[in-house]
PDB file of N, CA and C in Angstrom:
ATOM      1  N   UNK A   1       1.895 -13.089 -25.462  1.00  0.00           N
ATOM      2  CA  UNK A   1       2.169 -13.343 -24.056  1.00  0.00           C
ATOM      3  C   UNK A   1       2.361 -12.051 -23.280  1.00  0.00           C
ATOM      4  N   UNK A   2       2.644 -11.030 -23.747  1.00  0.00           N
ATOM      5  CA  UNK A   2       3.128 -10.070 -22.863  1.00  0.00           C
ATOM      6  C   UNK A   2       2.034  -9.295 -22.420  1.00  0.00           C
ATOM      7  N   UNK A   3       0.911  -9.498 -23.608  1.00  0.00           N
ATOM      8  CA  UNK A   3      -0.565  -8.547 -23.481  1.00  0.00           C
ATOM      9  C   UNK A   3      -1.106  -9.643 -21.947  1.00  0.00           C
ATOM     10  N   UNK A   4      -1.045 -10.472 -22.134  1.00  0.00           N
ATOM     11  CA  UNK A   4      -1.255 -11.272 -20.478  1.00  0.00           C
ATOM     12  C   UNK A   4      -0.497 -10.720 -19.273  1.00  0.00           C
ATOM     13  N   UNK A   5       0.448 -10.723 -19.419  1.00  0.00           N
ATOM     14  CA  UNK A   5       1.261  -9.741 -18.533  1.00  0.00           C
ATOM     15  C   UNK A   5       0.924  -8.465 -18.531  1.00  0.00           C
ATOM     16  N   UNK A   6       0.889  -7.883 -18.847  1.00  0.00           N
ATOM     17  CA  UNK A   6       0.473  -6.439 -18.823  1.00  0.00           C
ATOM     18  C   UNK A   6      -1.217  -6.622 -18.184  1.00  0.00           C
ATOM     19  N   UNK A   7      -1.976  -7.159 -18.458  1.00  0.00           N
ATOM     20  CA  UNK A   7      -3.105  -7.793 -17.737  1.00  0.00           C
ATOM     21  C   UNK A   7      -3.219  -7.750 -16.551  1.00  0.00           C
ATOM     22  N   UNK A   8      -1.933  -8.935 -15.793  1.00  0.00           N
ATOM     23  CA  UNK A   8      -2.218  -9.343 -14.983  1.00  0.00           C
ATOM     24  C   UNK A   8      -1.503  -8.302 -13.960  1.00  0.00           C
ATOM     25  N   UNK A   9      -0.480  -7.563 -14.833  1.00  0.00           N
ATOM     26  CA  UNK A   9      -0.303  -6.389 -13.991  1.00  0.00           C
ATOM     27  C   UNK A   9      -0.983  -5.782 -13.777  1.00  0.00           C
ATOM     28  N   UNK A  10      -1.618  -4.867 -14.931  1.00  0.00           N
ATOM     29  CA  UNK A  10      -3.117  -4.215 -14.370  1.00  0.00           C
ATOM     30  C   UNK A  10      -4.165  -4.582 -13.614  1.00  0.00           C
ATOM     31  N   UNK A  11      -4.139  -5.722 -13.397  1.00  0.00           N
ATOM     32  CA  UNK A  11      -5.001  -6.170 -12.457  1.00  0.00           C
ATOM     33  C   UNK A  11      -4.478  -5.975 -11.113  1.00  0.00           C
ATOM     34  N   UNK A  12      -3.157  -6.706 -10.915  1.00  0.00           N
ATOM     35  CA  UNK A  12      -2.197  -6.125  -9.685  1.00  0.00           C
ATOM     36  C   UNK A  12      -2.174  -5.100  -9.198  1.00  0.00           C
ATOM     37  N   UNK A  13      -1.733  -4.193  -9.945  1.00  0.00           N
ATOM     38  CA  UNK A  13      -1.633  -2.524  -9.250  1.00  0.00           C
ATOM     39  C   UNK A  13      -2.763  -2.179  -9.059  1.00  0.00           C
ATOM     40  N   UNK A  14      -3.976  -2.490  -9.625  1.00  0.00           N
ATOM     41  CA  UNK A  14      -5.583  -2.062  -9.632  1.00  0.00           C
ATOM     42  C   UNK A  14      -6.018  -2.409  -7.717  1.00  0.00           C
ATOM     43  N   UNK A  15      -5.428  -3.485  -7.632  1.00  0.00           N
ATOM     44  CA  UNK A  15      -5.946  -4.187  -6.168  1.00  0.00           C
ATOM     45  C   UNK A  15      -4.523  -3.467  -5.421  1.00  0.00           C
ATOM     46  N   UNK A  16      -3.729  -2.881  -5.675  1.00  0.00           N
ATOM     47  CA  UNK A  16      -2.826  -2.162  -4.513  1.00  0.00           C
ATOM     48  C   UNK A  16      -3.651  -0.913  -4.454  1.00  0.00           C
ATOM     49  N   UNK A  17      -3.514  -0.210  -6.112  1.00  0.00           N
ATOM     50  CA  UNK A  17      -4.234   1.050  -5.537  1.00  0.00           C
ATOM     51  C   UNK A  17      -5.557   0.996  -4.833  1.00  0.00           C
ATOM     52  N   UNK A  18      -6.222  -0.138  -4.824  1.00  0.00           N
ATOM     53  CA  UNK A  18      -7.460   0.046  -3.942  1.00  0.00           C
ATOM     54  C   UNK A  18      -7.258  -0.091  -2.992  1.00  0.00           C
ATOM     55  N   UNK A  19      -6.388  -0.304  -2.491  1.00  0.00           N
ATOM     56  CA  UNK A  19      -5.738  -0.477  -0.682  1.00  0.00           C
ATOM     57  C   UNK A  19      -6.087  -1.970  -0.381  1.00  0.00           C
ATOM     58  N   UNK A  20      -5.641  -3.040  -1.373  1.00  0.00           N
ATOM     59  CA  UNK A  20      -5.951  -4.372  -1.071  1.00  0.00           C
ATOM     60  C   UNK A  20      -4.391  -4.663  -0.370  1.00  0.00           C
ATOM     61  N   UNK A  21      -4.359  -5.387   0.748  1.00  0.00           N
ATOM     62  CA  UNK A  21      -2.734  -5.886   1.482  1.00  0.00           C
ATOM     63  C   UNK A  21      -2.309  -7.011   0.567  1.00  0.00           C
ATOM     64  N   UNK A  22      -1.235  -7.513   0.288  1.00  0.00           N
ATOM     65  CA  UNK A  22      -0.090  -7.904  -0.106  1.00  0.00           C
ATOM     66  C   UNK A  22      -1.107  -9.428  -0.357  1.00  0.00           C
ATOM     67  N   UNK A  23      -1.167 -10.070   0.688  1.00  0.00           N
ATOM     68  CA  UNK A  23      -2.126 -11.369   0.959  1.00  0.00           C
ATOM     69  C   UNK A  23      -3.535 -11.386   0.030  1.00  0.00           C
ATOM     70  N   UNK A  24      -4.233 -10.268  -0.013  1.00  0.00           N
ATOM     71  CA  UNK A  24      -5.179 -10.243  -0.376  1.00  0.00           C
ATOM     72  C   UNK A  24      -5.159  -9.853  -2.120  1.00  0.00           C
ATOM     73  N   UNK A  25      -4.183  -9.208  -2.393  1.00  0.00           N
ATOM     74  CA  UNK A  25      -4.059  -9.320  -3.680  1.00  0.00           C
ATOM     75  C   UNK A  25      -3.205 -10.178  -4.244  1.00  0.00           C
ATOM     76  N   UNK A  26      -2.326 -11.015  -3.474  1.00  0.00           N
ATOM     77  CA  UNK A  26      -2.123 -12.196  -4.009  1.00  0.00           C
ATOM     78  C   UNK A  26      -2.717 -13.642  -4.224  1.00  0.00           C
ATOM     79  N   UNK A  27      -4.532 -13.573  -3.194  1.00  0.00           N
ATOM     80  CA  UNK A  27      -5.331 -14.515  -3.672  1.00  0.00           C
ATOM     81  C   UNK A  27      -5.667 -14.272  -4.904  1.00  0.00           C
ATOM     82  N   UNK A  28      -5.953 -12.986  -5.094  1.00  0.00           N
ATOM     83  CA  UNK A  28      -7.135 -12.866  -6.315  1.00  0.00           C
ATOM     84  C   UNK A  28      -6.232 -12.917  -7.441  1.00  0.00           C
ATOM     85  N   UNK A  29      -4.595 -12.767  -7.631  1.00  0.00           N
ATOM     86  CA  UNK A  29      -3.913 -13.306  -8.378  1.00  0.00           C
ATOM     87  C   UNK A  29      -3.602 -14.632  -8.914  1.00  0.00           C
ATOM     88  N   UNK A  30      -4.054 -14.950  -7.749  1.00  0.00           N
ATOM     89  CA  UNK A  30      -3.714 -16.499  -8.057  1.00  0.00           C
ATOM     90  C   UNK A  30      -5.241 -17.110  -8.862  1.00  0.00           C
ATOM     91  N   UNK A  31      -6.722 -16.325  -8.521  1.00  0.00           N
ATOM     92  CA  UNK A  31      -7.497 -16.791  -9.144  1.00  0.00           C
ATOM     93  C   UNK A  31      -7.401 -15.955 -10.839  1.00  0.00           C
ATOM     94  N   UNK A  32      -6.855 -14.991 -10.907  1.00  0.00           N
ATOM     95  CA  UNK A  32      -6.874 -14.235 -11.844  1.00  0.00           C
ATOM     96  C   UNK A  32      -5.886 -15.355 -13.292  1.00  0.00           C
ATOM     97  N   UNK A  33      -4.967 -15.069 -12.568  1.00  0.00           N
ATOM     98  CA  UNK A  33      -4.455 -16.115 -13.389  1.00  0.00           C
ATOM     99  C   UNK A  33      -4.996 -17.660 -13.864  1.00  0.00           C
ATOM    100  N   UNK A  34      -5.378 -18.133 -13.389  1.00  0.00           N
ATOM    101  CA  UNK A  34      -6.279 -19.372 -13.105  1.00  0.00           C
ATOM    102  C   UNK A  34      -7.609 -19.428 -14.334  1.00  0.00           C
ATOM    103  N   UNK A  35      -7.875 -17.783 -14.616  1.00  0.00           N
ATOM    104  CA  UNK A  35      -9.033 -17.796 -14.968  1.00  0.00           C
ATOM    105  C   UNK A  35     -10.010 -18.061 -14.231  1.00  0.00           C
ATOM    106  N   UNK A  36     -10.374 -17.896 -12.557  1.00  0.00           N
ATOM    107  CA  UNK A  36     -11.286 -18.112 -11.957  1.00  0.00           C
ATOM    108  C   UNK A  36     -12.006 -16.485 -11.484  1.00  0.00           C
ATOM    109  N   UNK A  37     -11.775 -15.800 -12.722  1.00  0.00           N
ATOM    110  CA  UNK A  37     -12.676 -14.661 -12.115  1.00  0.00           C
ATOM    111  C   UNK A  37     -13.530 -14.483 -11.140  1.00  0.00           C
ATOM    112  N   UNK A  38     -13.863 -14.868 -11.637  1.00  0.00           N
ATOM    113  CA  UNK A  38     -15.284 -15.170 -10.587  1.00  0.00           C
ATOM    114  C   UNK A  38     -15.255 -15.268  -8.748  1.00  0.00           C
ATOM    115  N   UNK A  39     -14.070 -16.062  -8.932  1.00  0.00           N
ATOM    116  CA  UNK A  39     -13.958 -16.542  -7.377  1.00  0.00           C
ATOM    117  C   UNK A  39     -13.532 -15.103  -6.652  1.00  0.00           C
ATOM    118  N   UNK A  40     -12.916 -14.052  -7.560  1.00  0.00           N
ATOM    119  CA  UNK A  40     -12.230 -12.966  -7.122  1.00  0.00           C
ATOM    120  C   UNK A  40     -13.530 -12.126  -6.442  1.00  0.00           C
ATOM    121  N   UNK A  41     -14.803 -12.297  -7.062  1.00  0.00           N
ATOM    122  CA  UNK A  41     -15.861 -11.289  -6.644  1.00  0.00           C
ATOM    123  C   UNK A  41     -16.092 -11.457  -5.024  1.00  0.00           C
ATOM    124  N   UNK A  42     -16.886 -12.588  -4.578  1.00  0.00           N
ATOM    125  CA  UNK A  42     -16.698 -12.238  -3.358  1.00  0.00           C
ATOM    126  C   UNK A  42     -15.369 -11.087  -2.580  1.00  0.00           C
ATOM    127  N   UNK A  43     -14.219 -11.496  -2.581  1.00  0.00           N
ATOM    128  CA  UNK A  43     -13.365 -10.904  -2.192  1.00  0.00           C
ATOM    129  C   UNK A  43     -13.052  -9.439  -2.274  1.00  0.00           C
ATOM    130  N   UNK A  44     -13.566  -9.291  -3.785  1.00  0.00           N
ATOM    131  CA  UNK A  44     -13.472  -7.441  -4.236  1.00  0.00           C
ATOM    132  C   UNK A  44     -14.721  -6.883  -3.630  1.00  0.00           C
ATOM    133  N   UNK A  45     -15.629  -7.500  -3.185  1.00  0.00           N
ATOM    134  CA  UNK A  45     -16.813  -7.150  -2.891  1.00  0.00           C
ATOM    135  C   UNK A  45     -16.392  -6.876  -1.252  1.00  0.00           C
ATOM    136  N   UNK A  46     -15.590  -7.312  -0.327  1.00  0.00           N
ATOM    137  CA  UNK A  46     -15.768  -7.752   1.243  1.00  0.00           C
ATOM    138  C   UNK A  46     -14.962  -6.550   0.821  1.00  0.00           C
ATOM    139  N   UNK A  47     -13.799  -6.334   0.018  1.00  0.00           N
ATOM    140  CA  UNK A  47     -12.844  -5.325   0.421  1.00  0.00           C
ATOM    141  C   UNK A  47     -13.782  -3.695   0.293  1.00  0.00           C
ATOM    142  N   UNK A  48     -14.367  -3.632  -0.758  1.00  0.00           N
ATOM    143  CA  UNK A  48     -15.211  -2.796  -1.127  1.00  0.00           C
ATOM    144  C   UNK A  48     -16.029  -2.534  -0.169  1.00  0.00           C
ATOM    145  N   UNK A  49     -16.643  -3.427   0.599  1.00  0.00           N
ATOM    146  CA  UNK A  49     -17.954  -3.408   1.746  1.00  0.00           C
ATOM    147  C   UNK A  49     -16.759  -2.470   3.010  1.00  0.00           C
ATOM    148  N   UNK A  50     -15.732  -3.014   3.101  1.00  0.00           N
ATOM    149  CA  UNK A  50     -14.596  -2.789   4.441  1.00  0.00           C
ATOM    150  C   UNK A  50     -14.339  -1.490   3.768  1.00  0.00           C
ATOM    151  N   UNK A  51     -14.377  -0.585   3.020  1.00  0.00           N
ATOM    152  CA  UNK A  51     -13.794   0.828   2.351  1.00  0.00           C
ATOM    153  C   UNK A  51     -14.848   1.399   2.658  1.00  0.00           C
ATOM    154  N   UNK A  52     -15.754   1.226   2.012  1.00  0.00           N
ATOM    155  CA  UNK A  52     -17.198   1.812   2.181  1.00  0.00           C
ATOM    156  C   UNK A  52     -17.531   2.141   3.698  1.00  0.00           C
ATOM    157  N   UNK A  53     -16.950   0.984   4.423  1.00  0.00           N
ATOM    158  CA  UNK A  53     -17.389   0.835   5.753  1.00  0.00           C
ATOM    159  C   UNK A  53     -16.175   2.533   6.502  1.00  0.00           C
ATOM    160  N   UNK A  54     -15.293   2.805   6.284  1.00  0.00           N
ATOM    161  CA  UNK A  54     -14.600   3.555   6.497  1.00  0.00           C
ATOM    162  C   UNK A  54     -14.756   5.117   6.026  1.00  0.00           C
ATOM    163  N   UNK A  55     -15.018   4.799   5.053  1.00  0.00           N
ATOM    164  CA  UNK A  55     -15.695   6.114   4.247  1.00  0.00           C
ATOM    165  C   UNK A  55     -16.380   6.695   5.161  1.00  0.00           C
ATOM    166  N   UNK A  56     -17.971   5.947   5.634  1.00  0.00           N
ATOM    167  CA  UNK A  56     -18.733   6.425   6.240  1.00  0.00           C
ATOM    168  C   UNK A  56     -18.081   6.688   8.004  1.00  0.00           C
ATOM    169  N   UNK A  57     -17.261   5.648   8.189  1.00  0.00           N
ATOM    170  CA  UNK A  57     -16.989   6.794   9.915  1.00  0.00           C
ATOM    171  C   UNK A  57     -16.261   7.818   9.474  1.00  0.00           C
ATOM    172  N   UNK A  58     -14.915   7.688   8.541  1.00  0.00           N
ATOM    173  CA  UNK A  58     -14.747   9.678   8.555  1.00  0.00           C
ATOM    174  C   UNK A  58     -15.296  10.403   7.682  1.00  0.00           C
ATOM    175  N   UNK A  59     -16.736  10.377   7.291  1.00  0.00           N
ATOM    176  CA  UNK A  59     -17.779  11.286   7.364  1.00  0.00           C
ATOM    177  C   UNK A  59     -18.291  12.011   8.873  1.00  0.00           C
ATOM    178  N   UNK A  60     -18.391  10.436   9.308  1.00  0.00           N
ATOM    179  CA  UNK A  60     -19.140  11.104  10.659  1.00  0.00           C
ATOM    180  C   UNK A  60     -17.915  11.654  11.563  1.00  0.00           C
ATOM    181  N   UNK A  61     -16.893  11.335  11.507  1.00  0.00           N
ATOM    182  CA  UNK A  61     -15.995  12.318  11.901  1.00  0.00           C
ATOM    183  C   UNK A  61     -15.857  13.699  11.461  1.00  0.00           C
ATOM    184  N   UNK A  62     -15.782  13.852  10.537  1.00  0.00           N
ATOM    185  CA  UNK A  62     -16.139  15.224   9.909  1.00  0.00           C
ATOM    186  C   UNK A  62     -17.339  16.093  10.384  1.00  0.00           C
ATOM    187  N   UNK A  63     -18.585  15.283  10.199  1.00  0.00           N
ATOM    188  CA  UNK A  63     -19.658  15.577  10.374  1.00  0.00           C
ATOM    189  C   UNK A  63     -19.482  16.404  12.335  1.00  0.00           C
ATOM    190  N   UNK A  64     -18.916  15.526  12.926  1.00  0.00           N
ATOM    191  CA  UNK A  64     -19.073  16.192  14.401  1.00  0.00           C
ATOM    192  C   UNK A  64     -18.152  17.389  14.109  1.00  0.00           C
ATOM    193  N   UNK A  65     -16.865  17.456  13.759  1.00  0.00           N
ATOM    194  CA  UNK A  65     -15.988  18.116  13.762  1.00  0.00           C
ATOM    195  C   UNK A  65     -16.534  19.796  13.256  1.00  0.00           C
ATOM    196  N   UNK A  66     -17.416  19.277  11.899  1.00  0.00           N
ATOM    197  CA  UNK A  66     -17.958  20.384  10.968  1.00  0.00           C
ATOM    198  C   UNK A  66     -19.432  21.409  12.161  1.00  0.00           C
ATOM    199  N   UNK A  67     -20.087  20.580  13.147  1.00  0.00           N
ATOM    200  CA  UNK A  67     -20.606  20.579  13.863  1.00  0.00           C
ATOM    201  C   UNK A  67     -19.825  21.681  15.054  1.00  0.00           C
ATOM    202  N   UNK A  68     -18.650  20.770  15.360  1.00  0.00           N
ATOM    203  CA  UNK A  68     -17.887  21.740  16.266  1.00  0.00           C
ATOM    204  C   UNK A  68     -17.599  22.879  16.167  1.00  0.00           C
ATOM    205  N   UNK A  69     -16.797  23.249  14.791  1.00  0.00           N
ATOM    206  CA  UNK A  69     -16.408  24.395  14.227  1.00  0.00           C
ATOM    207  C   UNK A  69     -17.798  25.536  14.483  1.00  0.00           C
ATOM    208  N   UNK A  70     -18.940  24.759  14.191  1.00  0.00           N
ATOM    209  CA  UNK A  70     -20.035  25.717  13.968  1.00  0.00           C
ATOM    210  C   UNK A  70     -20.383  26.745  14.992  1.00  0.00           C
ATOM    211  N   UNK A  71     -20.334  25.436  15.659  1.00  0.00           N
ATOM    212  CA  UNK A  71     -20.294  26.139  17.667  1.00  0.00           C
ATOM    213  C   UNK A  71     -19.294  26.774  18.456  1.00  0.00           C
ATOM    214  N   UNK A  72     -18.040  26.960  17.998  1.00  0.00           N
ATOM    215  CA  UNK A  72     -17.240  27.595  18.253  1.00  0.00           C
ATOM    216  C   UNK A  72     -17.180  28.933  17.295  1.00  0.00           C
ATOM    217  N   UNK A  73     -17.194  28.979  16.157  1.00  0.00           N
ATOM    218  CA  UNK A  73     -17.630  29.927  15.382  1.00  0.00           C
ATOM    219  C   UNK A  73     -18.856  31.175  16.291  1.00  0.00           C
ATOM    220  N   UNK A  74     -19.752  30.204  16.072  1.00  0.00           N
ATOM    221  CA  UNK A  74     -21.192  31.224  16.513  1.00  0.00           C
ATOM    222  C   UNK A  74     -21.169  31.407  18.242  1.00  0.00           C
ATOM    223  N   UNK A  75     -19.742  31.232  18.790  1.00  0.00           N
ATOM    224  CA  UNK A  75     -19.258  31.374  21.016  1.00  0.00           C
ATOM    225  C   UNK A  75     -18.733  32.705  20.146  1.00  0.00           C
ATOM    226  N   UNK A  76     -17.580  32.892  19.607  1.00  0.00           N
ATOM    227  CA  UNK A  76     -16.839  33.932  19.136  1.00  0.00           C
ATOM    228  C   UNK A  76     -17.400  34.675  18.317  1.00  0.00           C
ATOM    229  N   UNK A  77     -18.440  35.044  17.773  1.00  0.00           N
ATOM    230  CA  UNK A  77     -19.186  35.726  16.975  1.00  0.00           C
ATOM    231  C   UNK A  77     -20.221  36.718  18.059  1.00  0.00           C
ATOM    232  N   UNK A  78     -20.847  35.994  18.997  1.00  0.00           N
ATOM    233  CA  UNK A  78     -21.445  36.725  19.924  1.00  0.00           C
ATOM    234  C   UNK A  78     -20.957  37.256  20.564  1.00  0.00           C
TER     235      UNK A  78
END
C-alpha cells in the first residue's frame, strides 16, 4: 500500500511542479487514482499546449528586447 502512495504522490508533486493549479491537479488525481489514466491525457496535454503557449511569447519578448539592446549598443558605439 504505501508503494501506491508514494505513486500517487509522485504523480501529485509532478503536476505542481509543472505549474498545474490546485483544481487542476486535483482532477487528474481523482482520475489517477481511479485508474482512469487515460482521462488525465487530454488535460496534461491542454496544460502542456497553455506552457508551450507561454514559452513562446517570452521568447518573443526576449527576442525584441535582444533586438533593442542591439540598437542601443551599435547608437553608443558610433
Amino acid at each position: 500500500m504505501a508503494e501506491a502512495n508514494d505513486m500517487y504522490g509522485s504523480i501529485y508533486q509532478n503536476l505542481i511542479d509543472a505549474g498545474c493549479d490546485r483544481q487542476t491537479a486535483e482532477q487528474c488525481m481523482v482520475f489517477a487514482k481511479g485508474g482512469q489514466f487515460t482521462d488525465m491525457l487530454p488535460i496534461l496535454v491542454r496544460h502542456r499546449k497553455d506552457l508551450l503557449g507561454s514559452l513562446h511569447e517570452s521568447q518573443k519578448r526576449i527576442d525584441c528586447l535582444d533586438y533593442l539592446l542591439y540598437k542601443v549598443k551599435n547608437l553608443t558605439a558610433g
